[in-house]
N, C-alpha and C. Protein backbone atom coordinates (compact mmCIF):
# COMPACT_ATOMS: atom_id res chain seq x y z
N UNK A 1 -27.18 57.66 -140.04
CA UNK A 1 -26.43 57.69 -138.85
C UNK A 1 -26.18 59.12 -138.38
N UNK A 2 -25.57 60.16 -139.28
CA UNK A 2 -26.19 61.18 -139.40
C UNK A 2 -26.87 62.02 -138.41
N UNK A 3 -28.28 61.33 -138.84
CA UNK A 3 -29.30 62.21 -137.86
C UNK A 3 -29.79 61.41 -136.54
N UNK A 4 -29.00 59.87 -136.64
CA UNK A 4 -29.12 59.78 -135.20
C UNK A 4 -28.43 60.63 -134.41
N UNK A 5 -27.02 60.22 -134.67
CA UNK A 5 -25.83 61.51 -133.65
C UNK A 5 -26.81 62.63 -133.34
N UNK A 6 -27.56 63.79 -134.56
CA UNK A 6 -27.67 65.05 -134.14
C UNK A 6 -29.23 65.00 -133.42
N UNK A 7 -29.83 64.33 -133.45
CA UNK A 7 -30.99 63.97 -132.23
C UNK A 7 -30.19 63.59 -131.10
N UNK A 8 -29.28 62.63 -131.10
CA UNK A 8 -28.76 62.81 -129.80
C UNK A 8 -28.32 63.71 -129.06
N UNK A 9 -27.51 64.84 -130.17
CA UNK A 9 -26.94 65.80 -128.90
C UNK A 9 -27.73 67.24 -129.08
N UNK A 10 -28.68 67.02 -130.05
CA UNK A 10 -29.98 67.99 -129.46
C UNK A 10 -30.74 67.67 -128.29
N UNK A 11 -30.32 66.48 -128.15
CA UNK A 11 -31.63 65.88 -126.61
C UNK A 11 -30.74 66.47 -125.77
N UNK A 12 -29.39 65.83 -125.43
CA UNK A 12 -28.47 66.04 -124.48
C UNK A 12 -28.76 67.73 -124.10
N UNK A 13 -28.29 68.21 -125.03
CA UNK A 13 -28.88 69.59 -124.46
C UNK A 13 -29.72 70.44 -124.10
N UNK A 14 -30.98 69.47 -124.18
CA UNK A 14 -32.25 70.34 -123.66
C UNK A 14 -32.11 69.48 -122.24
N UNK A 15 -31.80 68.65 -122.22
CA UNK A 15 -31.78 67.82 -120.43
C UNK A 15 -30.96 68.38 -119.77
N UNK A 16 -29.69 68.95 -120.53
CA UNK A 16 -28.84 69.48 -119.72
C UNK A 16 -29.49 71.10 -118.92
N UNK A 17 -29.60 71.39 -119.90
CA UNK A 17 -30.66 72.59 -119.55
C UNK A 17 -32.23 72.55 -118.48
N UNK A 18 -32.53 71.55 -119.06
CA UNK A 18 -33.73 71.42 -118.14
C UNK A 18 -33.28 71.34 -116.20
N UNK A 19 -31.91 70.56 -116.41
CA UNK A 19 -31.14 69.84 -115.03
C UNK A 19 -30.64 71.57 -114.51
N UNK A 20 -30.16 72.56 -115.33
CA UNK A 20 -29.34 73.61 -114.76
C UNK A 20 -31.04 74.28 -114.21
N UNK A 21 -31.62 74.37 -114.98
CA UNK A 21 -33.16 75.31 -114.60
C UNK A 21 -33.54 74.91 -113.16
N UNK A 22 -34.00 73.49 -112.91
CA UNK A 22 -34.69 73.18 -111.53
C UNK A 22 -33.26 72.97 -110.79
N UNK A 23 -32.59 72.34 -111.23
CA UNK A 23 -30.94 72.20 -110.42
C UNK A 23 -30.66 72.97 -109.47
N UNK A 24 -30.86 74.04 -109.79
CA UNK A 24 -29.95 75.52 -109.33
C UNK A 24 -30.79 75.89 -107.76
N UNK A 25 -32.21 75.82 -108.22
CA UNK A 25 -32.94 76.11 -107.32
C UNK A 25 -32.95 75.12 -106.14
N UNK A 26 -33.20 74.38 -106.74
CA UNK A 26 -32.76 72.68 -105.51
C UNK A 26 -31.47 73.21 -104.80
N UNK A 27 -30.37 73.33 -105.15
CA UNK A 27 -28.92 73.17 -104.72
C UNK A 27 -29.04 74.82 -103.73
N UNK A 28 -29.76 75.47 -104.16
CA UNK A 28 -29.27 76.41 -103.49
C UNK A 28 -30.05 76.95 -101.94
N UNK A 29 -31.64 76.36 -102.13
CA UNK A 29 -32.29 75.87 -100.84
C UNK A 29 -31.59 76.05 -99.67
N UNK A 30 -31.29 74.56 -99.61
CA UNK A 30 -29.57 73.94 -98.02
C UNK A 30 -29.39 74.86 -97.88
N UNK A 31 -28.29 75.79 -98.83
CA UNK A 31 -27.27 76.31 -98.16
C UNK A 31 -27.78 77.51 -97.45
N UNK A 32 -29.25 78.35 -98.11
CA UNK A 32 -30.08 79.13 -97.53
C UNK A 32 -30.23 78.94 -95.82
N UNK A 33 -31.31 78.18 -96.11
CA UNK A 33 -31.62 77.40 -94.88
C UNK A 33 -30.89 77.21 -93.52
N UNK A 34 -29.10 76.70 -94.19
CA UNK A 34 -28.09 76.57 -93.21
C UNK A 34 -27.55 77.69 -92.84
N UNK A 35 -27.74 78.72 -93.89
CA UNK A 35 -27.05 79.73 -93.21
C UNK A 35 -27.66 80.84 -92.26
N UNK A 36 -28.98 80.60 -92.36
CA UNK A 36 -30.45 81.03 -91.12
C UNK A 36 -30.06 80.25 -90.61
N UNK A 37 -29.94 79.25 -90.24
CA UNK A 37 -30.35 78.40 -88.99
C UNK A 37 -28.90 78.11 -88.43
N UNK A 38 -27.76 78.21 -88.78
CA UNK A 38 -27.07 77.61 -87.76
C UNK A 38 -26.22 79.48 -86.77
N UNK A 39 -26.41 79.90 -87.07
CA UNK A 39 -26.52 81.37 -86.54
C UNK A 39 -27.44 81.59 -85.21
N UNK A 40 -28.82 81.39 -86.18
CA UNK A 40 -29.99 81.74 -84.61
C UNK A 40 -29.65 79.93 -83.54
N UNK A 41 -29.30 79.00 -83.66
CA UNK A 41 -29.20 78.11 -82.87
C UNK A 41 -27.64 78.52 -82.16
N UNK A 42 -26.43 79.10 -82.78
CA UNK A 42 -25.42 79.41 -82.15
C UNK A 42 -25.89 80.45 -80.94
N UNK A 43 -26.56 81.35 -81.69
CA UNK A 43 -26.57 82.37 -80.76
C UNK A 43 -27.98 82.20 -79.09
N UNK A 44 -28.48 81.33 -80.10
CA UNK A 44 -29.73 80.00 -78.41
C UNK A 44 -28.56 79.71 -77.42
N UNK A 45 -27.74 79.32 -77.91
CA UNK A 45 -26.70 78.26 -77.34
C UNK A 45 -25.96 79.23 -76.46
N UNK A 46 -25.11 79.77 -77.13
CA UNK A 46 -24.12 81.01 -76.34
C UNK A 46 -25.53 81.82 -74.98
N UNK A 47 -26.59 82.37 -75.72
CA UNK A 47 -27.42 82.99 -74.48
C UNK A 47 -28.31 82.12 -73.24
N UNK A 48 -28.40 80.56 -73.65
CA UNK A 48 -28.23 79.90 -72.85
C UNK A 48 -27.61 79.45 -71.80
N UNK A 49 -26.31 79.49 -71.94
CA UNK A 49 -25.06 79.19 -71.30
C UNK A 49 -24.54 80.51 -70.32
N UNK A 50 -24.87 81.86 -70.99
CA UNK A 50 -25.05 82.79 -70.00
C UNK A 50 -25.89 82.96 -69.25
N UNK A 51 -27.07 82.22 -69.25
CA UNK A 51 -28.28 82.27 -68.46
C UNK A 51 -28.47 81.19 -67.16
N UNK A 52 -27.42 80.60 -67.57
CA UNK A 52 -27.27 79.19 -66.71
C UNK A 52 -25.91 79.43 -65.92
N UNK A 53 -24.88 79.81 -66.45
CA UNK A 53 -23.93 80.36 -65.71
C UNK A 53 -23.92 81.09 -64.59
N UNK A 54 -25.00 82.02 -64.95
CA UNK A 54 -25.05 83.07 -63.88
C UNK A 54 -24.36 84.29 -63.60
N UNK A 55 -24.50 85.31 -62.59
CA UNK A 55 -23.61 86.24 -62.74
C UNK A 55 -22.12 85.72 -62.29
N UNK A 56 -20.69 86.92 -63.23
CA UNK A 56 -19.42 86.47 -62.93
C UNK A 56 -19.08 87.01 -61.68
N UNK A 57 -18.71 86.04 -60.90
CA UNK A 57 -18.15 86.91 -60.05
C UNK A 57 -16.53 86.80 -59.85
N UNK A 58 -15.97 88.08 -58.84
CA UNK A 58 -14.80 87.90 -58.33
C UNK A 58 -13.93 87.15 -57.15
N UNK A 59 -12.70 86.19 -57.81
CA UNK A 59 -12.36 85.92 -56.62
C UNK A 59 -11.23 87.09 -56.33
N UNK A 60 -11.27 87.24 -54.92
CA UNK A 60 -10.23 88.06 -54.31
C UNK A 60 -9.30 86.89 -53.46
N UNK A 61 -7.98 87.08 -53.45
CA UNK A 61 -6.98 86.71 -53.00
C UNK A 61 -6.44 86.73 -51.64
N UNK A 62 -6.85 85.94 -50.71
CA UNK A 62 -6.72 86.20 -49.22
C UNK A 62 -5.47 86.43 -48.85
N UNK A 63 -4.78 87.45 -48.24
CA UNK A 63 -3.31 87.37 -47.80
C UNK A 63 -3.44 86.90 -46.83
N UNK A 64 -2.33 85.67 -46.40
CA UNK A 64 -2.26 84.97 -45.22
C UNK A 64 -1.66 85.50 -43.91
N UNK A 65 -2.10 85.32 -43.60
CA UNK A 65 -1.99 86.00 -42.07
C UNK A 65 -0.83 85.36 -41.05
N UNK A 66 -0.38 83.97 -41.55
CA UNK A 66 0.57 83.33 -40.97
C UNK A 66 0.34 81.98 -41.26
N UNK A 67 1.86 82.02 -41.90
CA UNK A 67 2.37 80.62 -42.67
C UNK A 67 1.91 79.45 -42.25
N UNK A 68 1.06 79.07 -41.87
CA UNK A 68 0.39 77.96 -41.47
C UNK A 68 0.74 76.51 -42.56
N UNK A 69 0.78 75.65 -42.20
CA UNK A 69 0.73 74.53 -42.68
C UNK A 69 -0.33 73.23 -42.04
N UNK A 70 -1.23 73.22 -43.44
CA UNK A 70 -2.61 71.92 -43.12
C UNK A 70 -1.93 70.68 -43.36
N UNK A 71 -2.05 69.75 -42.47
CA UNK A 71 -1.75 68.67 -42.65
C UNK A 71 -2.99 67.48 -42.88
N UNK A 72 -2.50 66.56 -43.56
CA UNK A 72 -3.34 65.87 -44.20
C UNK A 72 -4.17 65.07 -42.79
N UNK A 73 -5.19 64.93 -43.80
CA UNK A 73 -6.82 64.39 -42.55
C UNK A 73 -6.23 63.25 -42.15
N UNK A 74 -5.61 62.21 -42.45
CA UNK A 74 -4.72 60.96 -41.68
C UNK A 74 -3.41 61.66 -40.63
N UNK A 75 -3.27 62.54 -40.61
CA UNK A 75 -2.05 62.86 -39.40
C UNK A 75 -2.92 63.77 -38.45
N UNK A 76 -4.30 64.06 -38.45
CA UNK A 76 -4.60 64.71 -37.45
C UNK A 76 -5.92 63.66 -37.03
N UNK A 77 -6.02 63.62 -35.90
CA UNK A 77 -7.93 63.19 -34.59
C UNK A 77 -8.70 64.41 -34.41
N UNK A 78 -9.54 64.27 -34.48
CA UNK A 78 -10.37 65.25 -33.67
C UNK A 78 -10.41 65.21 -32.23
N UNK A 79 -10.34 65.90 -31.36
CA UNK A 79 -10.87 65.44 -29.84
C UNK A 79 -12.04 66.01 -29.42
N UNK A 80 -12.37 65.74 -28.14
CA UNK A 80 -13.48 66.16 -27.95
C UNK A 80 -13.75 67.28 -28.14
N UNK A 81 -13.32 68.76 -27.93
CA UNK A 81 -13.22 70.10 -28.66
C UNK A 81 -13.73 70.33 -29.46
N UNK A 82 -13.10 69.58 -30.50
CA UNK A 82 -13.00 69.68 -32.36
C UNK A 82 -11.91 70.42 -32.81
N UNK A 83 -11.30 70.24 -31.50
CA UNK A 83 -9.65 70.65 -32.47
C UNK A 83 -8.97 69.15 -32.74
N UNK A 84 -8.05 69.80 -33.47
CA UNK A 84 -7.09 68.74 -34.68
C UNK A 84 -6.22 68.77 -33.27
N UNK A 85 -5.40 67.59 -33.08
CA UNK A 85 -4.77 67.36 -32.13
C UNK A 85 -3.78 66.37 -32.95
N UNK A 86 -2.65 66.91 -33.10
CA UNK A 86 -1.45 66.68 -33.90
C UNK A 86 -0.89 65.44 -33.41
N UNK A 87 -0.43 63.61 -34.15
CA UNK A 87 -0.39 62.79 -34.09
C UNK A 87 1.14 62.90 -33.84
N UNK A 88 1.55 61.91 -33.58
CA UNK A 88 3.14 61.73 -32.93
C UNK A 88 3.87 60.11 -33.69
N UNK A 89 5.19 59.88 -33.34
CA UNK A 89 5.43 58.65 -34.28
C UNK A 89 6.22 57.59 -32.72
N UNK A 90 6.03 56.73 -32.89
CA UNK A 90 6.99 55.91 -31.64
C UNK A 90 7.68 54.99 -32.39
N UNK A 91 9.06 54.74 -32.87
CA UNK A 91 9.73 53.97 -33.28
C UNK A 91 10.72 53.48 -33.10
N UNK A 92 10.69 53.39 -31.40
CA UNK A 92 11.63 52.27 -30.66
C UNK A 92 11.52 51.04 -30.73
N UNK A 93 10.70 50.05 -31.45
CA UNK A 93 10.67 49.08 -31.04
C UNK A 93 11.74 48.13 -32.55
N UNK A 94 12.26 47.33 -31.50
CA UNK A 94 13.01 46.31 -32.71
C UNK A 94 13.04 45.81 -33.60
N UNK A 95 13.30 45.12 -34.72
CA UNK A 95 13.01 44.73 -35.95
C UNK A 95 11.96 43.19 -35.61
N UNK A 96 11.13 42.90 -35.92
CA UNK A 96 10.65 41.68 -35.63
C UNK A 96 10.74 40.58 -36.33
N UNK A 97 11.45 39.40 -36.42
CA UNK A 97 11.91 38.12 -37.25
C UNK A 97 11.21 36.70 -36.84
N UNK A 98 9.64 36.29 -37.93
CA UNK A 98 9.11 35.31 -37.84
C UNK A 98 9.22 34.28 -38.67
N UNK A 99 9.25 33.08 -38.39
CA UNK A 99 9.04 32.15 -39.45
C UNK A 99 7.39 32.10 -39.83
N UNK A 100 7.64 31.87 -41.20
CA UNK A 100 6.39 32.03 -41.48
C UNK A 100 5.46 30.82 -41.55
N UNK A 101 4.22 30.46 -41.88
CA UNK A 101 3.39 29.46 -41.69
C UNK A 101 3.33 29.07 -42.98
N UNK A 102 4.42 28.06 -43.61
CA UNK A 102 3.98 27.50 -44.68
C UNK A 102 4.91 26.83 -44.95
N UNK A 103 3.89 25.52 -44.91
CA UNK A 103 4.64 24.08 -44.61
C UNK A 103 5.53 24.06 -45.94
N UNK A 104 6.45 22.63 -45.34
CA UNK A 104 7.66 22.45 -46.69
C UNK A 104 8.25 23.01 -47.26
N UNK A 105 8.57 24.93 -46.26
CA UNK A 105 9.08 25.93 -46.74
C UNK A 105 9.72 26.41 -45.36
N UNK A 106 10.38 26.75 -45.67
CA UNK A 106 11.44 27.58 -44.62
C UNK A 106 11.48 29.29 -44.95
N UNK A 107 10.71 29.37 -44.90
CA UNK A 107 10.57 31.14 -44.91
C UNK A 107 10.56 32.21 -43.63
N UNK A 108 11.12 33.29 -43.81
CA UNK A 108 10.88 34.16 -42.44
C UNK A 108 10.71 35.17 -42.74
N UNK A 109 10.24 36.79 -41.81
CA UNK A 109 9.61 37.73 -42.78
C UNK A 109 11.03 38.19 -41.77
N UNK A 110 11.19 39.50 -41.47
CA UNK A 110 11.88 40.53 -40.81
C UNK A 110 11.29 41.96 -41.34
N UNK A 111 10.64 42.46 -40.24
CA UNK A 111 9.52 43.81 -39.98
C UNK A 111 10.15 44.64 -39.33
N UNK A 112 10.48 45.88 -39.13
CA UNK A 112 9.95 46.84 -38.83
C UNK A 112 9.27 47.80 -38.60
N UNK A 113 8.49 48.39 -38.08
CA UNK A 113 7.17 49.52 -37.75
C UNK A 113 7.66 49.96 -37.14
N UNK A 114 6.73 51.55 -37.42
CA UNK A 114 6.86 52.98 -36.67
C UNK A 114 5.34 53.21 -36.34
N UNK A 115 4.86 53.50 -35.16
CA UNK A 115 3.66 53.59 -34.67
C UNK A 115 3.15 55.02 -34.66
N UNK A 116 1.59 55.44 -35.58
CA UNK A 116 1.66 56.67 -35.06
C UNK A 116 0.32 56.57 -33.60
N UNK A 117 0.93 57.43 -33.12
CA UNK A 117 -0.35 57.68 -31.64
C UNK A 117 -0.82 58.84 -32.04
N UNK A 118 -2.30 58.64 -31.21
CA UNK A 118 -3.13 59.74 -31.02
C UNK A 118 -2.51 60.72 -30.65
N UNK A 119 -2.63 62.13 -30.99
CA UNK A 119 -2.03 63.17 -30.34
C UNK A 119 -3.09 63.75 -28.80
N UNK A 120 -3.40 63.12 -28.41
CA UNK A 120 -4.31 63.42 -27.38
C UNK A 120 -3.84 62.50 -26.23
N UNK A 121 -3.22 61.89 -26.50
CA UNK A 121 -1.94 61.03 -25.54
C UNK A 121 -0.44 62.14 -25.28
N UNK A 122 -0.25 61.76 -24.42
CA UNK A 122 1.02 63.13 -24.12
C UNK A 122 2.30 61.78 -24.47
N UNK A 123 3.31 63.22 -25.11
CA UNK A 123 4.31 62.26 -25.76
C UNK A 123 4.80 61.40 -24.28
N UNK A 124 5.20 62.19 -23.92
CA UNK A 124 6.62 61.81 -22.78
C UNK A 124 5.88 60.94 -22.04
N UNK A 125 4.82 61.07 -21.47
CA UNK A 125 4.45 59.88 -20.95
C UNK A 125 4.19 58.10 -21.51
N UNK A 126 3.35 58.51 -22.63
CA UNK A 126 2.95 57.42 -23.37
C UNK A 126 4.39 56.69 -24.06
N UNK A 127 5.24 57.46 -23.89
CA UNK A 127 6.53 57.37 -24.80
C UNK A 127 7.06 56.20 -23.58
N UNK A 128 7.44 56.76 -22.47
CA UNK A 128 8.13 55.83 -21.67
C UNK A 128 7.25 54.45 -21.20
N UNK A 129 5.76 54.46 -21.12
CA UNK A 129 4.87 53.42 -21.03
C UNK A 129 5.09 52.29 -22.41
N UNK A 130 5.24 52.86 -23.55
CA UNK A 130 5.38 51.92 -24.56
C UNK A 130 6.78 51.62 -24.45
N UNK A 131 7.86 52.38 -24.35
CA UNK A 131 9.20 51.70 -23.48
C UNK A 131 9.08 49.87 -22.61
N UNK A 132 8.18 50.61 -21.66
CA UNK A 132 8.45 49.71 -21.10
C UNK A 132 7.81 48.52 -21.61
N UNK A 133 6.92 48.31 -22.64
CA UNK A 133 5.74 47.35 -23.53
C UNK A 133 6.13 46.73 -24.58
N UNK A 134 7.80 47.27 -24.70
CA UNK A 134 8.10 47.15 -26.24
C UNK A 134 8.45 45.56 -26.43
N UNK A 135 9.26 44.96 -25.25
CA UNK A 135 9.17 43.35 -25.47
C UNK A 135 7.71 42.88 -25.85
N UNK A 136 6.64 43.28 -25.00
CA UNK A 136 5.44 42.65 -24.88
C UNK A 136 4.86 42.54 -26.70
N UNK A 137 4.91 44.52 -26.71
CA UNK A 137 4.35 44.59 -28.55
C UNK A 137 5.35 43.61 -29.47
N UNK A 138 6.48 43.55 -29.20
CA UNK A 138 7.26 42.96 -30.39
C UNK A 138 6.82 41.41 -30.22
N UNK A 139 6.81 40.92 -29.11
CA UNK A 139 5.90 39.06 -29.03
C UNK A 139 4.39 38.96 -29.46
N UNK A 140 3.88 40.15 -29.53
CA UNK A 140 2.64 40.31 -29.82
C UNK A 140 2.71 39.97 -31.73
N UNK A 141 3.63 40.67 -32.26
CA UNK A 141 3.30 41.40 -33.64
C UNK A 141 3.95 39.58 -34.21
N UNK A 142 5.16 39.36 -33.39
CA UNK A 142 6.24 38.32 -33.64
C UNK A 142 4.75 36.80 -33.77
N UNK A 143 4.04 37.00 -32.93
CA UNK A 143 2.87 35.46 -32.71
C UNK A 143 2.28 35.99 -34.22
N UNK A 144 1.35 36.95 -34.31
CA UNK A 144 1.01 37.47 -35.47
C UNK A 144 1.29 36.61 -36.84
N UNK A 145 2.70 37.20 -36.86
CA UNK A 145 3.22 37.38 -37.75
C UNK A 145 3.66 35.98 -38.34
N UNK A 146 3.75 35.03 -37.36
CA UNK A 146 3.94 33.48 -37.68
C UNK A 146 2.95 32.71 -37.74
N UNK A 147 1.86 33.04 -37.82
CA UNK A 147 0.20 32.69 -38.39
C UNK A 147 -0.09 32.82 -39.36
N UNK A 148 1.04 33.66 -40.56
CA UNK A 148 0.67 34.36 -41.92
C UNK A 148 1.58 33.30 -42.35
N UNK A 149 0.99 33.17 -43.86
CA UNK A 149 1.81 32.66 -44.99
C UNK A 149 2.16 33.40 -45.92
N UNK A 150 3.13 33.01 -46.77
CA UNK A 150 3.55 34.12 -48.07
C UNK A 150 2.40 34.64 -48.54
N UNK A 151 1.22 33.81 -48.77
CA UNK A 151 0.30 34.33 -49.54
C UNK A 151 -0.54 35.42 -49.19
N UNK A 152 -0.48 34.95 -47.37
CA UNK A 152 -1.38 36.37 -47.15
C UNK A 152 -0.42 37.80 -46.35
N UNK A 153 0.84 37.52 -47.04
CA UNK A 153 1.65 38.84 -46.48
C UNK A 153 1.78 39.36 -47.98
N UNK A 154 1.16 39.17 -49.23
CA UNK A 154 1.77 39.72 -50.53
C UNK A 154 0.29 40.20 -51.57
N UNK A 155 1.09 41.00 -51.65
CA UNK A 155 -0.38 41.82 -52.45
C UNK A 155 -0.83 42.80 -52.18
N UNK A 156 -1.17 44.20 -52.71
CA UNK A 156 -1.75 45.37 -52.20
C UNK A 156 -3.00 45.40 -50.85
N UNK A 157 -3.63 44.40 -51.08
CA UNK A 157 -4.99 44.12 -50.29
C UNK A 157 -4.68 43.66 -49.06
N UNK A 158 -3.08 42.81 -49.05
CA UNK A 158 -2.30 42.16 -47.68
C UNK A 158 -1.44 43.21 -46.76
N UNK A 159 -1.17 44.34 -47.82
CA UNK A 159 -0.14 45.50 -47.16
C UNK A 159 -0.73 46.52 -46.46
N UNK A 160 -2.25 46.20 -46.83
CA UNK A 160 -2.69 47.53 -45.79
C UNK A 160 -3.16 46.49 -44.88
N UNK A 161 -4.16 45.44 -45.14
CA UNK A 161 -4.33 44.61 -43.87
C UNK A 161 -3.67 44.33 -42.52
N UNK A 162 -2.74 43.83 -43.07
CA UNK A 162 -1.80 43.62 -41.53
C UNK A 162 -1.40 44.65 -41.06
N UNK A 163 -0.88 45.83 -41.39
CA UNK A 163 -0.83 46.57 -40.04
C UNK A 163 -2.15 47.08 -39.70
N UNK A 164 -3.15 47.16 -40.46
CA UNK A 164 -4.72 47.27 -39.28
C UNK A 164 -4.71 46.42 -38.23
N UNK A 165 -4.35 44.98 -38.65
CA UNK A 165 -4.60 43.68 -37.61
C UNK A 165 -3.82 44.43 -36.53
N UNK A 166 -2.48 44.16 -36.85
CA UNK A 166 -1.67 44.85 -35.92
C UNK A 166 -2.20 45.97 -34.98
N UNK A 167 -2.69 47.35 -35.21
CA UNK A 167 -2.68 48.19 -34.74
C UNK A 167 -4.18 47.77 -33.72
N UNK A 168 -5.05 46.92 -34.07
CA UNK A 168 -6.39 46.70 -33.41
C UNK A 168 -5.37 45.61 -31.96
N UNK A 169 -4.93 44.85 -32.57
CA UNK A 169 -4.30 43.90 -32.09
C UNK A 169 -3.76 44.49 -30.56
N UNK A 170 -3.01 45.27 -31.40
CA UNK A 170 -2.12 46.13 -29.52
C UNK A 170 -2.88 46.73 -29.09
N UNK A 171 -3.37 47.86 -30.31
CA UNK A 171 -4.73 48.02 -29.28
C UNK A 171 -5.22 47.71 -28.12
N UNK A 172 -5.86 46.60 -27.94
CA UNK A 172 -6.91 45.53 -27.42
C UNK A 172 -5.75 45.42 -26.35
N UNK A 173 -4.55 44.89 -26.47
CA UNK A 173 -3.41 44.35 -25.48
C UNK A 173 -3.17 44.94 -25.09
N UNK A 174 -2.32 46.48 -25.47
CA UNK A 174 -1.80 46.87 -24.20
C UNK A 174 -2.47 48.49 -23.93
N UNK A 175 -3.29 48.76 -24.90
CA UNK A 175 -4.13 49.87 -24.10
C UNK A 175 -5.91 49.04 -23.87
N UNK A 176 -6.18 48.65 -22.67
CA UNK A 176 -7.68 47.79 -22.86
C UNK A 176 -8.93 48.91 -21.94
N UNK A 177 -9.66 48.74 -23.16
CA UNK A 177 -11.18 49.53 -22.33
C UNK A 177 -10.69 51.50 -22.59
N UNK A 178 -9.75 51.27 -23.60
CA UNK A 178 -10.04 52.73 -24.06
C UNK A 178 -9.95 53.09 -25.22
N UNK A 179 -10.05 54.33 -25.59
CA UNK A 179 -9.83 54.75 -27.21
C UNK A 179 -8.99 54.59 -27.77
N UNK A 180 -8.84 54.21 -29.00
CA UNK A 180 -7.42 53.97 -29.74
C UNK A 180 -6.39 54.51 -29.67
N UNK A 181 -5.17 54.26 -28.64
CA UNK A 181 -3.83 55.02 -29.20
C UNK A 181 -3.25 54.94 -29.85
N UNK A 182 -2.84 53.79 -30.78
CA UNK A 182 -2.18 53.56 -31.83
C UNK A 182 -3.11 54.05 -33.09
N UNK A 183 -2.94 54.64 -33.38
CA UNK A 183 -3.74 55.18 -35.06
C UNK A 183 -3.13 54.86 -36.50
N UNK A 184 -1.99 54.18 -36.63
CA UNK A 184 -2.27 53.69 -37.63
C UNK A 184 -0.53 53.31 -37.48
N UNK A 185 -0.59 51.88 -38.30
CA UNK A 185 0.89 51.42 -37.63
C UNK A 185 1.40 51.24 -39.50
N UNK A 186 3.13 51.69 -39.44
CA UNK A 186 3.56 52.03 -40.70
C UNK A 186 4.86 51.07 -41.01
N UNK A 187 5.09 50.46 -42.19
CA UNK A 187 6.22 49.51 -42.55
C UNK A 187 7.60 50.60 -42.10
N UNK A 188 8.36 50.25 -41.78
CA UNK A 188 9.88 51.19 -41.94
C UNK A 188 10.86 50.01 -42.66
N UNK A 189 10.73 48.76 -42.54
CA UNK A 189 11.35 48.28 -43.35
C UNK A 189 10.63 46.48 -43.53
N UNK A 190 10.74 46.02 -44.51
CA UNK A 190 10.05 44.65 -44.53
C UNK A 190 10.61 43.59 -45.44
N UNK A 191 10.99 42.74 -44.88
CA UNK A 191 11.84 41.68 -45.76
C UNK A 191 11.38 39.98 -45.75
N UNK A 192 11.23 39.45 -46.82
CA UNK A 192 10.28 38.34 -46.57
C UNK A 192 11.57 37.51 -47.68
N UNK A 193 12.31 36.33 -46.75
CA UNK A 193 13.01 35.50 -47.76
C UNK A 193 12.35 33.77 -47.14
């Protein structure tokens, strides 16, 4: 028994040895290898990226010349020119109270809108013309408005709809055979019981 044990751990140690001899050389390859190569691909990369970039340039800082304020592309028209021609609001007209269209229910909405006009319409005039229209628009919006049911006054997709209808609507009625004066018609208050 003896000289099994010491054959055994005479073997053990020539394998162990044999494993450190080719071992070493194996194991140490990679890290060679990786440490060439991930260097020259960093440095591909970085002179790439300057090559594609392009030259840096400077921004310089415009001093303004006068406080101007841009207003957003929905509050201005173009006119024929190509100037921005500054939009206006008309919000005389009354609260509007419909029953709504849906049977075996007793529902009514109560609306308010604020109209914006083209700024290519002069206030004071167009101002006292829709004065005098404002019964007409409010029976207009009021018929409208009692054609709808809960279902199609509720929902993101229903809140921008109807005042488009609306605004095409008067449109057509009380300015006919010209360009849009009403440009876009806005809730001021809306109540649906």
């Amino acid at each position: 028994m003896a000289d099994e044990e010491k054959e055994e751990t005479q073997e053990a140690p020539a394998e162990a040895g044999k494993e450190k001899a080719t071992g070493g050389k194996k194991s140490l390859l990679p890290w060679i290898i990786l440490a060439i190569v991930v260097p020259v691909f960093a440095g591909m990369g970085f002179g790439l990226g300057r090559l594609v970039a392009g030259p840096k340039v400077e921004q310089v800082e415009e001093e303004p010349e006068d406080e101007k304020i841009e207003l957003p592309a929905y509050m201005t028209l173009m006119n024929e020119k190509g100037d921005a021609a500054k939009t206006w609001f008309y919000d005389k007209i009354e609260p509007v109270v419909a029953n709504l269209n849906d049977p075996g229910a007793s529902r009514y909405i109560r609306v308010s809108f604020a109209f914006e006009i083209n700024g290519k319409m002069p206030q004071g005039e167009t101002s006292a013309y829709l004065d005098q229209k404002a019964f007409v628009m409010k029976d207009l919006v009021g018929k409208y408005l009692a054609t709808q049911s809960l279902k199609d006054l509720q929902g993101d997709r229903n809140l921008n709809r109807v005042p488009m209808e609306i605004r095409d609507m008067l449109n057509q009625a009380i300015f006919p055979d010209m360009e849009p004066v009403i440009v876009n018609v806005l809730y001021r208050d809306r109540a649906i019981q």
